[in-house]
Protein backbone atom coordinates (compact mmCIF):
# COMPACT_ATOMS: atom_id res chain seq x y z
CA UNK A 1 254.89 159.65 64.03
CA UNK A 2 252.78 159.92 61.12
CA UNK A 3 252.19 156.94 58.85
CA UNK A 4 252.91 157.94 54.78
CA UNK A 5 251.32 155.62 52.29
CA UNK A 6 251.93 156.40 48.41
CA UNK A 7 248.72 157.71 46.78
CA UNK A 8 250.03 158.80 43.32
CA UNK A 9 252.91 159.78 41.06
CA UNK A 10 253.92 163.59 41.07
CA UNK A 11 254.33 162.95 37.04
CA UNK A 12 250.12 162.54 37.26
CA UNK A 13 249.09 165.57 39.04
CA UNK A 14 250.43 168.68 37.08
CA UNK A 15 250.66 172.16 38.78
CA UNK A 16 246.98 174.07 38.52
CA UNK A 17 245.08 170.40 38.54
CA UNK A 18 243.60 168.64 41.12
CA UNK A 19 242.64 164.70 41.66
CA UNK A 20 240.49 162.50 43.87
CA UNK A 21 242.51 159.41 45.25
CA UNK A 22 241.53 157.05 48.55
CA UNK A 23 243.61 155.78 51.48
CA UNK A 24 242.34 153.66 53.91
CA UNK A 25 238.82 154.46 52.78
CA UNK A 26 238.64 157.92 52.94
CA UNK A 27 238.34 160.05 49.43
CA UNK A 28 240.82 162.82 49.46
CA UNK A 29 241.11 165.61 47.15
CA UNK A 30 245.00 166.22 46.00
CA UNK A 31 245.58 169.77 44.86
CA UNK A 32 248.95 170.43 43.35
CA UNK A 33 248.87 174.59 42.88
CA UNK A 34 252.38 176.98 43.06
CA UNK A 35 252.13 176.61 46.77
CA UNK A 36 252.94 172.90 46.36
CA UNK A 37 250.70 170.02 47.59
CA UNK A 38 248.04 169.50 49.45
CA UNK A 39 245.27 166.79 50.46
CA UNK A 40 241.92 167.19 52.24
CA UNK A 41 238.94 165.26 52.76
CA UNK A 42 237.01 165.37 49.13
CA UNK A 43 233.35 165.88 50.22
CA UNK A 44 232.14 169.48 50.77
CA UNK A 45 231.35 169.53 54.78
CA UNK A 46 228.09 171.56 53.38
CA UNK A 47 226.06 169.17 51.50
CA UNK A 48 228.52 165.93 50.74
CA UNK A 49 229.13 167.25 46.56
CA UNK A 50 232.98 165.64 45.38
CA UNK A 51 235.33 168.72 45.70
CA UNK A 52 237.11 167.66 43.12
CA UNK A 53 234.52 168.48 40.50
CA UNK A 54 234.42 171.51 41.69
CA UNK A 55 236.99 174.61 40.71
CA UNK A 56 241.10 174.84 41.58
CA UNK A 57 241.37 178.83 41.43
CA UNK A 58 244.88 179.55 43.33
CA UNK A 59 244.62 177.96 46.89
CA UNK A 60 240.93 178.44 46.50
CA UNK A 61 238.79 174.87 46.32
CA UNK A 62 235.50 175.87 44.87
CA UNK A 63 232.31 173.27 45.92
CA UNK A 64 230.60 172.39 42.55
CA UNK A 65 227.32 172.27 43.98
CA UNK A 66 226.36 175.55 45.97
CA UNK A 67 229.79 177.36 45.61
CA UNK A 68 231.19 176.87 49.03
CA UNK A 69 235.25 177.72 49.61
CA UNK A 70 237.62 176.70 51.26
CA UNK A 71 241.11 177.20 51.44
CA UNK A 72 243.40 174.11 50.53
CA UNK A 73 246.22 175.05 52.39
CA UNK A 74 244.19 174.69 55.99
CA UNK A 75 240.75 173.74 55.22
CA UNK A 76 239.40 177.09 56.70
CA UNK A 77 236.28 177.98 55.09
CA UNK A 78 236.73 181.14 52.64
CA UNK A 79 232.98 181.44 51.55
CA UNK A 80 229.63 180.27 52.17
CA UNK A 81 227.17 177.91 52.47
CA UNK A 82 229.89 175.67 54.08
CA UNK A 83 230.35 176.76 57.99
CA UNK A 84 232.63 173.25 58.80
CA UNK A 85 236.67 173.53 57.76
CA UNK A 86 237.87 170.41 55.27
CA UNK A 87 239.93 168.04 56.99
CA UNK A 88 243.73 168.69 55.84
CA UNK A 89 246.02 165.62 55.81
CA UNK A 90 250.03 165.94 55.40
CA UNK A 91 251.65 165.55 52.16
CA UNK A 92 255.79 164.83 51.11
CA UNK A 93 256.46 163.88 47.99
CA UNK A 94 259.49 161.16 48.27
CA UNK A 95 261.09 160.61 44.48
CA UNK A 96 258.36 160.04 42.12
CA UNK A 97 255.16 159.71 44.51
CA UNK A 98 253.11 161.91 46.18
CA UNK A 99 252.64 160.68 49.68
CA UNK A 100 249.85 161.29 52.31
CA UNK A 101 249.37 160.93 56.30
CA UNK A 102 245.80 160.96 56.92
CA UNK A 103 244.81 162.94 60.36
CA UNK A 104 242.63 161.61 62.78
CA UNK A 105 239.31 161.63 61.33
């Protein structure tokens, strides 16, 4: 069974915004879009750039640093340079907080 831990309060990650957080050392990038919520691994598997500087544009994560996509729902890779998926973890949101299950890295 997968282990939740609390990362953040839905109240501080509007719809159409994204945030960095990290559990159990890893940096994830939460994504809240109309979809609902989401949380991968935060460095672009291209050329290690923070996703979350980078662009939110539906359920489209955009790499600041060469452009790379990928899609937030799976981690599949919607453009290049990147060629690796993102890491996806699961997310529930249980009253006020946002919680994630990190996969196996």
């Amino acid at each position: 069974m997968p282990q939740f831990t609390a990362v953040l309060k839905l109240a501080e990650l509007p719809p159409g915004s994204m945030r960095a957080v990290t559990l159990a050392g890893r940096e994830l990038v939460l994504c809240h879009t109309r979809e609902g919520l989401f949380a991968l691994d935060n460095i672009c598997t291209h050329a290690h750039a923070r996703l979350c500087e980078g662009r939110l544009r539906a359920t489209r994560l955009v790499c600041p640093l060469h452009g790379a996509s990928f899609d937030i729902r799976d981690g599949r890779v919607l453009g290049p340079p990147a060629e690796v998926p993102l890491p996806t973890h699961a997310v529930r949101v249980v009253g006020e907080s946002i919680e994630v299950a990190l996969a196996a890295p």
